[in-house]
N, C-alpha and C. Protein backbone atom coordinates (compact mmCIF):
# COMPACT_ATOMS: atom_id res chain seq x y z
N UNK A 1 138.37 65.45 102.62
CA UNK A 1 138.52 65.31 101.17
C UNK A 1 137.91 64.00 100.67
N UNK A 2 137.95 63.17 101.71
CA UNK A 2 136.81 61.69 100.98
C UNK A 2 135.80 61.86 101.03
N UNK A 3 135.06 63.02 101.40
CA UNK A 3 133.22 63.57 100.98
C UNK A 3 133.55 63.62 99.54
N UNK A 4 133.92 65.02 99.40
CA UNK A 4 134.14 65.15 98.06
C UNK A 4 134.53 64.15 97.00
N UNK A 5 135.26 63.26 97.24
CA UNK A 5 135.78 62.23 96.46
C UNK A 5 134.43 61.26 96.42
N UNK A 6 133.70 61.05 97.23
CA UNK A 6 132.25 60.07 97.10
C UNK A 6 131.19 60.72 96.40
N UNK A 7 131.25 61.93 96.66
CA UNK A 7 130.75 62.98 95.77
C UNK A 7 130.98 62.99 94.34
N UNK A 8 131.80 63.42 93.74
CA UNK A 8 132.42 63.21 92.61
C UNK A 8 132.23 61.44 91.86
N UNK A 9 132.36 60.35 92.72
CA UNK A 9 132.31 59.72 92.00
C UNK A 9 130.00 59.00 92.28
N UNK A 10 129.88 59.95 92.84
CA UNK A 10 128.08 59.51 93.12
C UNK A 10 127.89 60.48 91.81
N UNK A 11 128.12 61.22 91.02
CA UNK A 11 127.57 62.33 90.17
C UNK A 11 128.06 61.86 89.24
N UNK A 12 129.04 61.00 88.90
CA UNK A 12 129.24 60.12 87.86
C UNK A 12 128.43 58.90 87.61
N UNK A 13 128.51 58.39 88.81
CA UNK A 13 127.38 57.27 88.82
C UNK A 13 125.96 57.87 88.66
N UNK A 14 125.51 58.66 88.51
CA UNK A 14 124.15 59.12 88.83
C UNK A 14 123.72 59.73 87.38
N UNK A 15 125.03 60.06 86.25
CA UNK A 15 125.09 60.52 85.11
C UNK A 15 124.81 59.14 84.36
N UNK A 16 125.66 58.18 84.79
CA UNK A 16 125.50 56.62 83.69
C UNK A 16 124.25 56.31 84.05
N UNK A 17 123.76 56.13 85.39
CA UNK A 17 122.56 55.70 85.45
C UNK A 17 121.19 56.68 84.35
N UNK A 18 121.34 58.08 84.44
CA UNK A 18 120.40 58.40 84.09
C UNK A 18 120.39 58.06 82.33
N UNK A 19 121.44 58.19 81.46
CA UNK A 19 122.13 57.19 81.11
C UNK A 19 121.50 55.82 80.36
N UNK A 20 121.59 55.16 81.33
CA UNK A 20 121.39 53.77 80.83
C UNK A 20 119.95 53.89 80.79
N UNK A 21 118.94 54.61 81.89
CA UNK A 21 117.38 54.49 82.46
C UNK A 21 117.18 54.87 80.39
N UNK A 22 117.69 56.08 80.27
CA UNK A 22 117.21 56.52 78.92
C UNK A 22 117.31 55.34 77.98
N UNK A 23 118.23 55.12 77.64
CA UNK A 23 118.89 53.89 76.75
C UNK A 23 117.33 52.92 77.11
N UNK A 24 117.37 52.49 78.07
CA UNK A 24 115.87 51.39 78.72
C UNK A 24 114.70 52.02 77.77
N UNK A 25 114.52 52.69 78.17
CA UNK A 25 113.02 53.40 77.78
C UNK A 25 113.31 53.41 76.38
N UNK A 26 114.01 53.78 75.70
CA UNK A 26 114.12 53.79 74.47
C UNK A 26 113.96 52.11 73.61
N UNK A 27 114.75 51.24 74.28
CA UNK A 27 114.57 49.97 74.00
C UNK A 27 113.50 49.53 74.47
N UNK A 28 112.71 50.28 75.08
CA UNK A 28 111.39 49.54 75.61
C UNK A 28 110.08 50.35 74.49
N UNK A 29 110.24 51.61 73.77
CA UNK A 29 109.40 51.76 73.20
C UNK A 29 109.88 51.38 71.49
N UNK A 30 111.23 50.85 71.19
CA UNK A 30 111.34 50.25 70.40
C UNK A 30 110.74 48.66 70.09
N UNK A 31 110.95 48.00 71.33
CA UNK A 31 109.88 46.69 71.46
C UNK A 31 108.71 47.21 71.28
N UNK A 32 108.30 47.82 72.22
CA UNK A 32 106.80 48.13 71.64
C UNK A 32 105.72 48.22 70.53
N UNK A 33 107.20 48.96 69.77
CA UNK A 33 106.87 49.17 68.13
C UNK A 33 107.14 48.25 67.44
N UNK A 34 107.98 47.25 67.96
CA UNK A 34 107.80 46.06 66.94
C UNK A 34 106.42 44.76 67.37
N UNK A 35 106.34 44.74 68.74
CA UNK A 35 105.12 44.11 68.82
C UNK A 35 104.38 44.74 68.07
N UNK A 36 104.09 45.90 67.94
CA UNK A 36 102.46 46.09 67.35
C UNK A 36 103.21 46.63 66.21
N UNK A 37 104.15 45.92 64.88
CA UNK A 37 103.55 45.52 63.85
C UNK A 37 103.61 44.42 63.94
N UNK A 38 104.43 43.14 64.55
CA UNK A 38 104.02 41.86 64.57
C UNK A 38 102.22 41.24 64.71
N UNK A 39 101.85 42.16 65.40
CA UNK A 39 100.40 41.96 65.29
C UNK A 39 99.39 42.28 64.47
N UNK A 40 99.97 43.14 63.41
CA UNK A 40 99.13 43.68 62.58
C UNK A 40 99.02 42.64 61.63
């Protein structure tokens, strides 16, 4: 029963991570977009 239990909590962890990766990318093409109007 402690597979399952490492299990359960790796598929949680693996949910925030994918998660946060999104959240990243999103804040990274939001910088993006503000560099290039700062440069305009």
């Amino acid at each position: 029963m402690n597979l399952l239990r490492l299990v359960w909590v790796y598929d949680k962890y693996a949910v925030l991570f994918r998660l946060l990766s999104r959240a990243g990318s999103l804040l990274q093409g939001i910088a993006f977009q503000l560099t290039k109007l700062n440069q305009l």
